[in-house]
N, C-alpha and C. Protein backbone atom coordinates (compact mmCIF):
# COMPACT_ATOMS: atom_id res chain seq x y z
N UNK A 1 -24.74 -3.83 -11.29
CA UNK A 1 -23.46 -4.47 -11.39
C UNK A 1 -22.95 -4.86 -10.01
N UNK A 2 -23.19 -3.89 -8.47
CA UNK A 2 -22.49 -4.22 -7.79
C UNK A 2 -24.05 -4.21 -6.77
N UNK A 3 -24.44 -5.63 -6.02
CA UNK A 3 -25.16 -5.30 -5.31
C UNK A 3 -24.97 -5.30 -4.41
N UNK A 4 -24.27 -5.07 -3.60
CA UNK A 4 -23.82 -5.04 -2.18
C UNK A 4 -23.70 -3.83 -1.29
N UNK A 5 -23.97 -2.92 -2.45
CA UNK A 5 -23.80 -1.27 -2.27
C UNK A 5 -22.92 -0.66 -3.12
N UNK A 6 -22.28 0.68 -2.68
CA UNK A 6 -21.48 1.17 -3.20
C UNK A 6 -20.22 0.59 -3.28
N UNK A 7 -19.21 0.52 -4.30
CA UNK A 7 -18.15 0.33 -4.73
C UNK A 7 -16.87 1.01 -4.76
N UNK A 8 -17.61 2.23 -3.79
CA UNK A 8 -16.16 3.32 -3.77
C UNK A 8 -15.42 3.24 -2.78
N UNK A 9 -16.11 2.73 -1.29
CA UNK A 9 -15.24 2.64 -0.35
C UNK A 9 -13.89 1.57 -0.21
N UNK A 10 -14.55 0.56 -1.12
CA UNK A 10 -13.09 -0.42 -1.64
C UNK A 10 -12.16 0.33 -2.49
N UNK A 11 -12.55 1.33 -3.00
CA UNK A 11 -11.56 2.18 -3.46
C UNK A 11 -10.42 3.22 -2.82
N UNK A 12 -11.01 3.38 -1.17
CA UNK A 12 -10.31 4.15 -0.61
C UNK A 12 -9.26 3.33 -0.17
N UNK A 13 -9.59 1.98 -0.04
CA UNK A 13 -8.28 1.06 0.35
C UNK A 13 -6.71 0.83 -0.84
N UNK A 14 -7.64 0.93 -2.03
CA UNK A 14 -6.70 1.02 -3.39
C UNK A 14 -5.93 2.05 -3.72
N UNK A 15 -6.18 3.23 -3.78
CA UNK A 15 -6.07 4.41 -3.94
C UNK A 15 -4.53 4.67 -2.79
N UNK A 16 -4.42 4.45 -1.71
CA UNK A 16 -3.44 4.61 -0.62
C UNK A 16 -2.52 3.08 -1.81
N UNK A 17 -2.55 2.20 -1.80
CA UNK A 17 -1.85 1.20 -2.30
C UNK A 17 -1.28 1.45 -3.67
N UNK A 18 -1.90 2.26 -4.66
CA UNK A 18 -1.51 2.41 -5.55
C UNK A 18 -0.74 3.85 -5.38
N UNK A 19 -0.74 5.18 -4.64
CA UNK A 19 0.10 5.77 -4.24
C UNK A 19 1.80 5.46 -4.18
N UNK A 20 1.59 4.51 -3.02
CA UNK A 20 2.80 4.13 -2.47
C UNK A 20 3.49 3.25 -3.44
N UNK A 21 2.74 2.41 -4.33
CA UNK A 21 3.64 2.18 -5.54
C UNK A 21 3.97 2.93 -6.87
N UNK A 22 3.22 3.70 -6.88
CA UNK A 22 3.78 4.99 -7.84
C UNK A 22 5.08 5.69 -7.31
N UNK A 23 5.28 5.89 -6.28
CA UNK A 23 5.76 6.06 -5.50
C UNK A 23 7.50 5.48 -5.44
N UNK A 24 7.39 4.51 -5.40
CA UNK A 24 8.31 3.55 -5.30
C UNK A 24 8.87 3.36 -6.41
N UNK A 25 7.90 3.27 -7.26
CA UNK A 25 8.39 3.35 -9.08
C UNK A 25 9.21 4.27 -9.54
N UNK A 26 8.54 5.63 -9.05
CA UNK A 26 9.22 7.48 -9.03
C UNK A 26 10.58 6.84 -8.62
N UNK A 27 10.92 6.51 -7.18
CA UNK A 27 12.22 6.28 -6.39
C UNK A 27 13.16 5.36 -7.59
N UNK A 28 12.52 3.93 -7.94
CA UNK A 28 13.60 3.22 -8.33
C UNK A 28 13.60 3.94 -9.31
N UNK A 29 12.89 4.92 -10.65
CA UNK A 29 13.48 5.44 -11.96
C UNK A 29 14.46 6.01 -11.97
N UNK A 30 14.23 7.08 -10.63
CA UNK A 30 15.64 8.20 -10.41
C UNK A 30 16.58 7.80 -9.76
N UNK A 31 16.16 6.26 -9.19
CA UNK A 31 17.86 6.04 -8.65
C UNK A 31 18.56 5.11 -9.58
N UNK A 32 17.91 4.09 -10.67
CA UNK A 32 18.82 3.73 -11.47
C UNK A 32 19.03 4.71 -12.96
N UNK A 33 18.70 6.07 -12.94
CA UNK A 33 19.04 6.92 -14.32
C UNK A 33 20.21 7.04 -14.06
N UNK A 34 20.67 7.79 -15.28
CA UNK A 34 21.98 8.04 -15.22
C UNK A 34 22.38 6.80 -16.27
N UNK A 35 23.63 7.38 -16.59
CA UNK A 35 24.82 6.20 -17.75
C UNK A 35 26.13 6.04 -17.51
N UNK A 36 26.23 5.97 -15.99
CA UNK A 36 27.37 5.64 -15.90
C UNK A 36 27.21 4.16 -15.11
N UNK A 37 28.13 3.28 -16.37
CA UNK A 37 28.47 1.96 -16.34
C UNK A 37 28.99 1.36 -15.09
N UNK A 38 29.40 2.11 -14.34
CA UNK A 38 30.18 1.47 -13.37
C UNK A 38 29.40 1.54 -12.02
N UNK A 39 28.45 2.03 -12.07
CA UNK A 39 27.13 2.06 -11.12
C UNK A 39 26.50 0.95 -11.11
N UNK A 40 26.25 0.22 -9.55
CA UNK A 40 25.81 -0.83 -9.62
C UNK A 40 24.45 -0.64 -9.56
N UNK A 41 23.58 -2.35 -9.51
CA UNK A 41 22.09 -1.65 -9.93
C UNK A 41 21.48 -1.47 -8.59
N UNK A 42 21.06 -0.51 -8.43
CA UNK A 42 20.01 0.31 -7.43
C UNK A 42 19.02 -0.14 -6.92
N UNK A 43 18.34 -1.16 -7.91
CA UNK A 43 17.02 -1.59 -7.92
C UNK A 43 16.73 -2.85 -6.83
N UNK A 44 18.12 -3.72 -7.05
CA UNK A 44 18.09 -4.75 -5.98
C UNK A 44 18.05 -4.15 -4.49
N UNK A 45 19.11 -3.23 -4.21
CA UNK A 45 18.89 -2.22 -2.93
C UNK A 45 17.79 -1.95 -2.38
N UNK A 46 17.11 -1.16 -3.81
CA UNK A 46 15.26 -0.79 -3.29
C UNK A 46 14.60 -1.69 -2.89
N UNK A 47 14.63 -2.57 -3.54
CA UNK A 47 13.72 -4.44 -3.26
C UNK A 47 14.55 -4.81 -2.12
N UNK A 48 15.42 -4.64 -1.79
CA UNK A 48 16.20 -5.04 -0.31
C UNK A 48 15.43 -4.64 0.73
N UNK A 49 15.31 -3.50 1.10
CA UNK A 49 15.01 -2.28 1.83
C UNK A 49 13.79 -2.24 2.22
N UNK A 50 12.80 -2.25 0.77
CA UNK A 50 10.96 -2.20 0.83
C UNK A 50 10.62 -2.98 1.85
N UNK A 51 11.32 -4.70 1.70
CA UNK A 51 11.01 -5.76 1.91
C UNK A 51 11.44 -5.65 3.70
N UNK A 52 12.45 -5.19 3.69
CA UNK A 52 13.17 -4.92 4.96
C UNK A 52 12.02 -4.43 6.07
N UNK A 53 11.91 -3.40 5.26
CA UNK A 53 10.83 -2.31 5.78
C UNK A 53 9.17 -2.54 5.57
N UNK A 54 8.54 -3.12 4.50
CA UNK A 54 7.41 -4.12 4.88
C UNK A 54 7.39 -5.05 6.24
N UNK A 55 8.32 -6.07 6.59
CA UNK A 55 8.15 -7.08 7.46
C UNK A 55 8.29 -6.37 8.49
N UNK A 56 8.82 -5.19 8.69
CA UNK A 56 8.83 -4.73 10.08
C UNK A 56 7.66 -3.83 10.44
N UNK A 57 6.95 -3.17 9.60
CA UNK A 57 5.54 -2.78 9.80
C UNK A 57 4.69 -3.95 10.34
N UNK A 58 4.91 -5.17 9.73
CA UNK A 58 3.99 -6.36 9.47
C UNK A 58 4.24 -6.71 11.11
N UNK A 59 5.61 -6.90 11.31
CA UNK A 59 6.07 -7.53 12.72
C UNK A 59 5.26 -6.88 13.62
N UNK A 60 5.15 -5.42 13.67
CA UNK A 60 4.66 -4.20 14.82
C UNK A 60 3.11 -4.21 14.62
N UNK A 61 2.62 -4.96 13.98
CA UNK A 61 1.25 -4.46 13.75
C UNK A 61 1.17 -6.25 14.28
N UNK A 62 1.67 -7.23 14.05
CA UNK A 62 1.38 -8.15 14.51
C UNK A 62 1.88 -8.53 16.06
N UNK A 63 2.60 -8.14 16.56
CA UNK A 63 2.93 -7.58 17.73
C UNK A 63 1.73 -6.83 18.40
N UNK A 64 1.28 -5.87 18.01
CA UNK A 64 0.28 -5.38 18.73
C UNK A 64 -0.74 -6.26 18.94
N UNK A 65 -1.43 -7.13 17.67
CA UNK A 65 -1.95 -7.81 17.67
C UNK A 65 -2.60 -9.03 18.78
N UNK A 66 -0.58 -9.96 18.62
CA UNK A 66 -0.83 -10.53 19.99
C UNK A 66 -1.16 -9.77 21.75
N UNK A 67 -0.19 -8.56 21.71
CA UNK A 67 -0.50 -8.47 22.90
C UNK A 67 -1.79 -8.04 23.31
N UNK A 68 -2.67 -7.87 22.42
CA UNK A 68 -3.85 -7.42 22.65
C UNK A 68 -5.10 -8.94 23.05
N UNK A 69 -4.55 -9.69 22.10
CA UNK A 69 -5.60 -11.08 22.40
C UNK A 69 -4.83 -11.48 23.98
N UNK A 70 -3.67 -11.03 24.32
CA UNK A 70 -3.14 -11.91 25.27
C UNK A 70 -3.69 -11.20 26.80
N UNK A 71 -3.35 -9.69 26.37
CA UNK A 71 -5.07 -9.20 27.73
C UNK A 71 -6.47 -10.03 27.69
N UNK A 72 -6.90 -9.73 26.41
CA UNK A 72 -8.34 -10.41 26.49
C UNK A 72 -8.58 -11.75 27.17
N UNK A 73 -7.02 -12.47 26.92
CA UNK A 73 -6.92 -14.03 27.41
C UNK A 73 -6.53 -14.01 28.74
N UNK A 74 -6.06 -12.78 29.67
CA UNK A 74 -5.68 -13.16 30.51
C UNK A 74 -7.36 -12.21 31.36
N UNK A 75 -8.24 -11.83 31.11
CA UNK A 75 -9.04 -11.29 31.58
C UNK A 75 -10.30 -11.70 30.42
N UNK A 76 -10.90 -12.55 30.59
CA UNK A 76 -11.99 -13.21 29.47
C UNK A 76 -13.71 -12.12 29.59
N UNK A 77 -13.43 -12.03 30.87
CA UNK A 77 -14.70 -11.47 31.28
C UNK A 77 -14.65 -9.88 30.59
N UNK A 78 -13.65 -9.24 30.56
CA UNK A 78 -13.53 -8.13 30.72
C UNK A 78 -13.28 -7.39 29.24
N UNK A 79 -13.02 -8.71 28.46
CA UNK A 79 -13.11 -8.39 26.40
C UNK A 79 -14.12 -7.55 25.95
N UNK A 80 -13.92 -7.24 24.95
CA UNK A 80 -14.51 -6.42 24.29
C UNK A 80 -16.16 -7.50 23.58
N UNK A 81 -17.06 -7.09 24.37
CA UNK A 81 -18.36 -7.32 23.90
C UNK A 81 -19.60 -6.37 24.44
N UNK A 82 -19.74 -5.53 23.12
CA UNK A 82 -20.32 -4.77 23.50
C UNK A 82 -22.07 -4.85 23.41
N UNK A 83 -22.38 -6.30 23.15
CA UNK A 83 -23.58 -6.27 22.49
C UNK A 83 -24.32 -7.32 24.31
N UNK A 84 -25.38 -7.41 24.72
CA UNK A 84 -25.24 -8.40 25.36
C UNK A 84 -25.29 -7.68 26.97
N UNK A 85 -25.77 -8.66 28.14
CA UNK A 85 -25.57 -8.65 29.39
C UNK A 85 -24.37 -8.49 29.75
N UNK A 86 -23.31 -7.43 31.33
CA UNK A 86 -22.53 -7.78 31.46
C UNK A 86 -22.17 -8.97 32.02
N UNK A 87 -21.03 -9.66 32.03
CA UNK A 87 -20.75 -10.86 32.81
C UNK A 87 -19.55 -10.59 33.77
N UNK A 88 -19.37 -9.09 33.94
CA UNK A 88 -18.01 -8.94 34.91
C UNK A 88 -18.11 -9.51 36.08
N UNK A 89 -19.58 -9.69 36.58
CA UNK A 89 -19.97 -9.99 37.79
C UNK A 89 -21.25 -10.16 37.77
N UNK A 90 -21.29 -11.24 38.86
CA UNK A 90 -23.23 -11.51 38.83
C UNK A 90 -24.51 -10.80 39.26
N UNK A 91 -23.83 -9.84 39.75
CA UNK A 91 -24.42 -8.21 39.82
C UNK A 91 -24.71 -7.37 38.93
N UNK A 92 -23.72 -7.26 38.36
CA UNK A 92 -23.61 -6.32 37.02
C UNK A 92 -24.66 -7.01 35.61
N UNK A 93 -24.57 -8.47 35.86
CA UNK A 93 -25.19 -8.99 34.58
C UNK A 93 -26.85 -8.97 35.15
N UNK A 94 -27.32 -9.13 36.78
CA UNK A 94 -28.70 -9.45 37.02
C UNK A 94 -29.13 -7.75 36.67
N UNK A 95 -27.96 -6.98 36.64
CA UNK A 95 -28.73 -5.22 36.71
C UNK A 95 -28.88 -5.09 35.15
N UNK A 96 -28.04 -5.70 34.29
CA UNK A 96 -28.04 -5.67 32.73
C UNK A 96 -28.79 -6.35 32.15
N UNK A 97 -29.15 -7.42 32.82
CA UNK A 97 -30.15 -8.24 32.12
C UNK A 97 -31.51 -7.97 32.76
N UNK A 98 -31.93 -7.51 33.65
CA UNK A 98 -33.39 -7.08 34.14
C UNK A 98 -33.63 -5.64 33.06
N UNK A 99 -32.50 -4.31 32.63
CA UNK A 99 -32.62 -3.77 31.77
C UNK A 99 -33.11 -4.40 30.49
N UNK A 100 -32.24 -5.01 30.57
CA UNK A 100 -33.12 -5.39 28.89
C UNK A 100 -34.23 -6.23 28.40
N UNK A 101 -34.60 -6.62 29.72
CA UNK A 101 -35.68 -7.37 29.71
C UNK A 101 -37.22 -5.64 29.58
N UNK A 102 -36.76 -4.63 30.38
CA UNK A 102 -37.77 -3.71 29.85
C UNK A 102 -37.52 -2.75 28.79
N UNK A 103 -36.87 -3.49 27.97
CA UNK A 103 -36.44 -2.68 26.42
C UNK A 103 -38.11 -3.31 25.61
N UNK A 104 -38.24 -2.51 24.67
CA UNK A 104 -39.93 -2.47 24.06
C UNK A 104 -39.37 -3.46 22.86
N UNK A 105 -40.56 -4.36 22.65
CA UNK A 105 -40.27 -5.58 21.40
C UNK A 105 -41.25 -4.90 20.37
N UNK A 106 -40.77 -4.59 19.33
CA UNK A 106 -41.72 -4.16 18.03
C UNK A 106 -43.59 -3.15 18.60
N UNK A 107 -42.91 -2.17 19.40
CA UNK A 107 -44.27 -1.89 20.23
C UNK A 107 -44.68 -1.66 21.36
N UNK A 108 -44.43 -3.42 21.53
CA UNK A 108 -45.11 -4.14 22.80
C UNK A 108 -44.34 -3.78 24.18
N UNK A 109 -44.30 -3.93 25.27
CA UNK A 109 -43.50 -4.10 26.41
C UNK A 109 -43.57 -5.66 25.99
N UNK A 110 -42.09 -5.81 26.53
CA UNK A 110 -41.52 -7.48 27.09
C UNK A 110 -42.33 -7.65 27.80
N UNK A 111 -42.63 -9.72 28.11
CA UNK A 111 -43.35 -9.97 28.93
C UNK A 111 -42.29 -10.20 30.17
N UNK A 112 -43.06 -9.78 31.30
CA UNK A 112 -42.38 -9.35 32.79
C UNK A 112 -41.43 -11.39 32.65
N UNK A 113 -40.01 -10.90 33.64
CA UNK A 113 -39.00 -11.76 33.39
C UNK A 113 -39.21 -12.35 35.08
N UNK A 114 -39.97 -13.47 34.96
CA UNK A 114 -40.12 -14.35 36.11
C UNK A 114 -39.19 -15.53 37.00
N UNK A 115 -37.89 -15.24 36.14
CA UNK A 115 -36.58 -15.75 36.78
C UNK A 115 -36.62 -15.68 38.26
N UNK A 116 -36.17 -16.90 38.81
CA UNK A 116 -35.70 -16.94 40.13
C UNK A 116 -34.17 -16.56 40.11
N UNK A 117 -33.86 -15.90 41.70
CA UNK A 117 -32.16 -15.58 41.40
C UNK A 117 -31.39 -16.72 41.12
N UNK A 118 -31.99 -17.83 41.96
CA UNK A 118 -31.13 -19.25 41.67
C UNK A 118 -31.06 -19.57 39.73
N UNK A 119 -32.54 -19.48 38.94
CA UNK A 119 -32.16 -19.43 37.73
C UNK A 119 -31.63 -18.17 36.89
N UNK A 120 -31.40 -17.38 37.25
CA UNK A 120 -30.48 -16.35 37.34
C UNK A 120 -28.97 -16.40 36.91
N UNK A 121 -28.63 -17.01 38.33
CA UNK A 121 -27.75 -17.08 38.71
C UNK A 121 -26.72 -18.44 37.68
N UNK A 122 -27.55 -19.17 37.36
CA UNK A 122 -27.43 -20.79 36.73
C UNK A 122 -27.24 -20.41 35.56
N UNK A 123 -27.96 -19.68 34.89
CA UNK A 123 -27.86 -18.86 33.59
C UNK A 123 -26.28 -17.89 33.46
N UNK A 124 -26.24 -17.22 34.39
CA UNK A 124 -25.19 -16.21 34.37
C UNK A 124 -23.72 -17.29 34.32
N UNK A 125 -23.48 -18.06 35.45
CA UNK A 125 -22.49 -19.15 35.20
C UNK A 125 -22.00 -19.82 33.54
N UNK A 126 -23.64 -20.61 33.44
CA UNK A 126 -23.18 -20.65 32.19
C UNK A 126 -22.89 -19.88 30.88
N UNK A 127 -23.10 -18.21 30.73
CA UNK A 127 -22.82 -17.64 30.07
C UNK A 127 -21.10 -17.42 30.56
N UNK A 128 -21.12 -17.30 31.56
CA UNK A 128 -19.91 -16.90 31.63
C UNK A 128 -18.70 -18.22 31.66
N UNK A 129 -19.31 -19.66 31.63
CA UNK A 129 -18.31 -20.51 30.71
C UNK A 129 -18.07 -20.55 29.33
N UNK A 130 -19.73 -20.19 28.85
CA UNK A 130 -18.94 -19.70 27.52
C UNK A 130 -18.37 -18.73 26.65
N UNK A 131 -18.00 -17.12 27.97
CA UNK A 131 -17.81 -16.41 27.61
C UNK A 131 -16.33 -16.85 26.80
N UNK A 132 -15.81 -17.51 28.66
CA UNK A 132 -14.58 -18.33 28.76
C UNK A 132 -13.84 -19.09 27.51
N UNK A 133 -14.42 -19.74 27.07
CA UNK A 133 -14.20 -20.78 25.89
C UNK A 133 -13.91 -20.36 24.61
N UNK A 134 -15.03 -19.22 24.46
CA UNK A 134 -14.89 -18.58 23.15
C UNK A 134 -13.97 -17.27 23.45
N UNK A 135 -13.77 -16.76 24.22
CA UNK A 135 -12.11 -16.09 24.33
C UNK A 135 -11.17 -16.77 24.38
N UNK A 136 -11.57 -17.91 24.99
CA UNK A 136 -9.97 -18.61 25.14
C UNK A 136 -9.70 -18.91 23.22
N UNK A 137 -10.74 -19.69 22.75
CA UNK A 137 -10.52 -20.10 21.30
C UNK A 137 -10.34 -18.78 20.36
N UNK A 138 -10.61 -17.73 20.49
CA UNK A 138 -10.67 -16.54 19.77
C UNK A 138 -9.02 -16.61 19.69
N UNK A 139 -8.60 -16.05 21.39
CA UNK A 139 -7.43 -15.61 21.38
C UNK A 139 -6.40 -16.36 21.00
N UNK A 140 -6.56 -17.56 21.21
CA UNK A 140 -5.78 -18.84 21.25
C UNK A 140 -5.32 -18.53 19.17
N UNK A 141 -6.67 -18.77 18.72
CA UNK A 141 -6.40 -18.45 16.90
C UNK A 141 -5.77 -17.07 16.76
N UNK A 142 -5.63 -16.10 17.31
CA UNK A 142 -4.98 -14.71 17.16
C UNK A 142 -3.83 -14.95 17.61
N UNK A 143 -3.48 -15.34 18.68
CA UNK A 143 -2.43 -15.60 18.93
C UNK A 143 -1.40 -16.37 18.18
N UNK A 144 -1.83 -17.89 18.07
CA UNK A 144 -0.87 -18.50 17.01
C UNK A 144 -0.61 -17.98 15.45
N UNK A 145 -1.45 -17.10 14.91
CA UNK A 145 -1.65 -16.93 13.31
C UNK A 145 -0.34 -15.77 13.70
N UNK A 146 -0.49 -14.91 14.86
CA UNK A 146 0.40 -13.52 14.84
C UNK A 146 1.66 -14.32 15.32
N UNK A 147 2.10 -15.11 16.28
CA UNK A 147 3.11 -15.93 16.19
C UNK A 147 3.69 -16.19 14.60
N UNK A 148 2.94 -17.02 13.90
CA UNK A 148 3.16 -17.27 12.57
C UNK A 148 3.38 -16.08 11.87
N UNK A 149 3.03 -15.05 11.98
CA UNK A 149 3.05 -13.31 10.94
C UNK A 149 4.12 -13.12 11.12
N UNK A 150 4.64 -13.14 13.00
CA UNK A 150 5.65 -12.20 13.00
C UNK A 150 6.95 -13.23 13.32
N UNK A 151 7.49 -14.78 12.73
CA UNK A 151 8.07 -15.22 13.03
C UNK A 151 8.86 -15.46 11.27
N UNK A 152 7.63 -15.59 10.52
CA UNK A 152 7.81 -14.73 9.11
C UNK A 152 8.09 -13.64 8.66
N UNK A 153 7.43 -12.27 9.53
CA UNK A 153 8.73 -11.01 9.34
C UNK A 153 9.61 -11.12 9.89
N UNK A 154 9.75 -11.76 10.66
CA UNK A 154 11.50 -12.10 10.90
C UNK A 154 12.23 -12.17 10.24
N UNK A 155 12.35 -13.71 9.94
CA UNK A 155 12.96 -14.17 8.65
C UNK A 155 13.03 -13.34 7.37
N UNK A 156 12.00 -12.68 7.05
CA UNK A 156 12.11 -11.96 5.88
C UNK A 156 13.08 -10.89 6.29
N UNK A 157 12.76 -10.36 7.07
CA UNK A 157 13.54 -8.76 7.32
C UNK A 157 14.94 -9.44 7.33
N UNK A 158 15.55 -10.72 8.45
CA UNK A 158 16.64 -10.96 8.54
C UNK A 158 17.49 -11.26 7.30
N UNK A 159 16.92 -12.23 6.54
CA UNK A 159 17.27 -12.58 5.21
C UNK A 159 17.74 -11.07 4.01
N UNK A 160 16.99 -10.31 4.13
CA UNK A 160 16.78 -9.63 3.01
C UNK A 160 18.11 -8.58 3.41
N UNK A 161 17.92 -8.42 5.08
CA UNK A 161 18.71 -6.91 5.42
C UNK A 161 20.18 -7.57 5.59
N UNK A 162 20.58 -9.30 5.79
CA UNK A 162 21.68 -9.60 5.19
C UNK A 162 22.51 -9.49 3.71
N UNK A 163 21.39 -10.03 2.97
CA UNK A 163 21.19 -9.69 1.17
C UNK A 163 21.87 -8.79 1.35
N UNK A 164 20.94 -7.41 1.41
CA UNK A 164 21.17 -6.31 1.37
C UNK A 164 22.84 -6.11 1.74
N UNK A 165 23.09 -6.20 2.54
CA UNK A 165 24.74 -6.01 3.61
C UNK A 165 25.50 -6.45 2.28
N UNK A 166 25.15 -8.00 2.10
CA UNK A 166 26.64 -8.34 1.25
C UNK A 166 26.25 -7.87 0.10
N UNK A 167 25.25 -7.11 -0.62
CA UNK A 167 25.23 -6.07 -2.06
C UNK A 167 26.32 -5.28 -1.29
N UNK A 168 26.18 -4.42 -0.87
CA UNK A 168 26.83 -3.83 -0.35
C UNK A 168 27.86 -3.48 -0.01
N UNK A 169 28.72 -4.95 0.43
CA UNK A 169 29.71 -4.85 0.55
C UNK A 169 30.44 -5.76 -0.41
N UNK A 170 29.82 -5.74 -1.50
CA UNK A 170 30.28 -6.08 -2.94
C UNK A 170 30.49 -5.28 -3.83
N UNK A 171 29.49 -4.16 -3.36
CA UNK A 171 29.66 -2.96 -4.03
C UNK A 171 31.42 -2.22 -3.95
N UNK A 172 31.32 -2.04 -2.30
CA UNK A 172 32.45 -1.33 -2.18
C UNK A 172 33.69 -2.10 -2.00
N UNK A 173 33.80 -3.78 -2.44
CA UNK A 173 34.69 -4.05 -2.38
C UNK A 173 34.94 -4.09 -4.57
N UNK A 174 33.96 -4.10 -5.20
CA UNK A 174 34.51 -3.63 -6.47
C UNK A 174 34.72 -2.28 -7.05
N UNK A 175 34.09 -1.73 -5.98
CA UNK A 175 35.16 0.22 -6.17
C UNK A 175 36.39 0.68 -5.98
């Protein structure tokens, strides 16, 4: 049925999600019980609040977000790639890349790496324009989408935690 593997670890993501709305369900039952008529409804409050309190998780996690692509963007060389020659420097990559040139292929030893430093060196440049490019484009898309996340929890939180205010003070101006 499922070939991709097991099917349970998508479950550990569900399991926390369906908690927190059981959860929430528990909250709004016991805060709108009761029979007295003159109690306003509770439930809009809760949906005020969640929402309040969703976008501002969303904001802080997208917040982190950007400032994290915005190191990577302001230091390209220095991102997170852990697979690969270094490119911090053209030192660091001729000592990383002569390593892996005597890493064993299915067996065999590699055949010996007859690079001149000049093609070396020509090589290393151009890796490291396109280290350039594809951080800049990485971060550049992280950046604007978390702009967009958290310019939308804004608005939501602002909107809702106004809502919220004038329930509120509708409430206690019909008490």
């Amino acid at each position: 049925m499922f070939t991709d593997g097991p099917f349970w670890p998508s479950l550990l993501w569900v399991l926390p999600l369906l908690l927190i709305g059981a959860v929430w369900l528990a909250v709004a039952v016991l805060v709108n019980r009761g029979e007295d008529v003159d109690r306003p409804n509770r439930m809009a409050h809760l949906y005020g609040y969640t929402v309040c309190m969703i976008s501002l998780v969303v904001g802080l996690i997208t917040l982190a977000s950007i400032l994290g692509a915005t190191f990577d963007r302001a230091n390209p060389l220095q991102s997170d790639n852990p697979f690969g020659a270094s490119l911090a420097s053209f030192e660091s990559y001729e000592a990383t890349y002569r390593r892996e040139q005597a890493v064993f292929e299915r067996g065999e030893v590699a055949k010996k790496d007859s690079l001149s430093e000049a093609a070396l060196r020509t090589r290393y440049e151009a890796l490291v324009r396109d280290r350039i490019a594809a951080t800049s484009y990485r971060t550049g898309k992280s950046i604007t989408i978390g702009l967009i996340f958290l310019v939308l929890s804004g608005v939501l939180f602002v909107t809702h935690w106004r809502w919220v205010r004038r329930l509120n003070g509708a409430q206690r101006a019909a008490a």
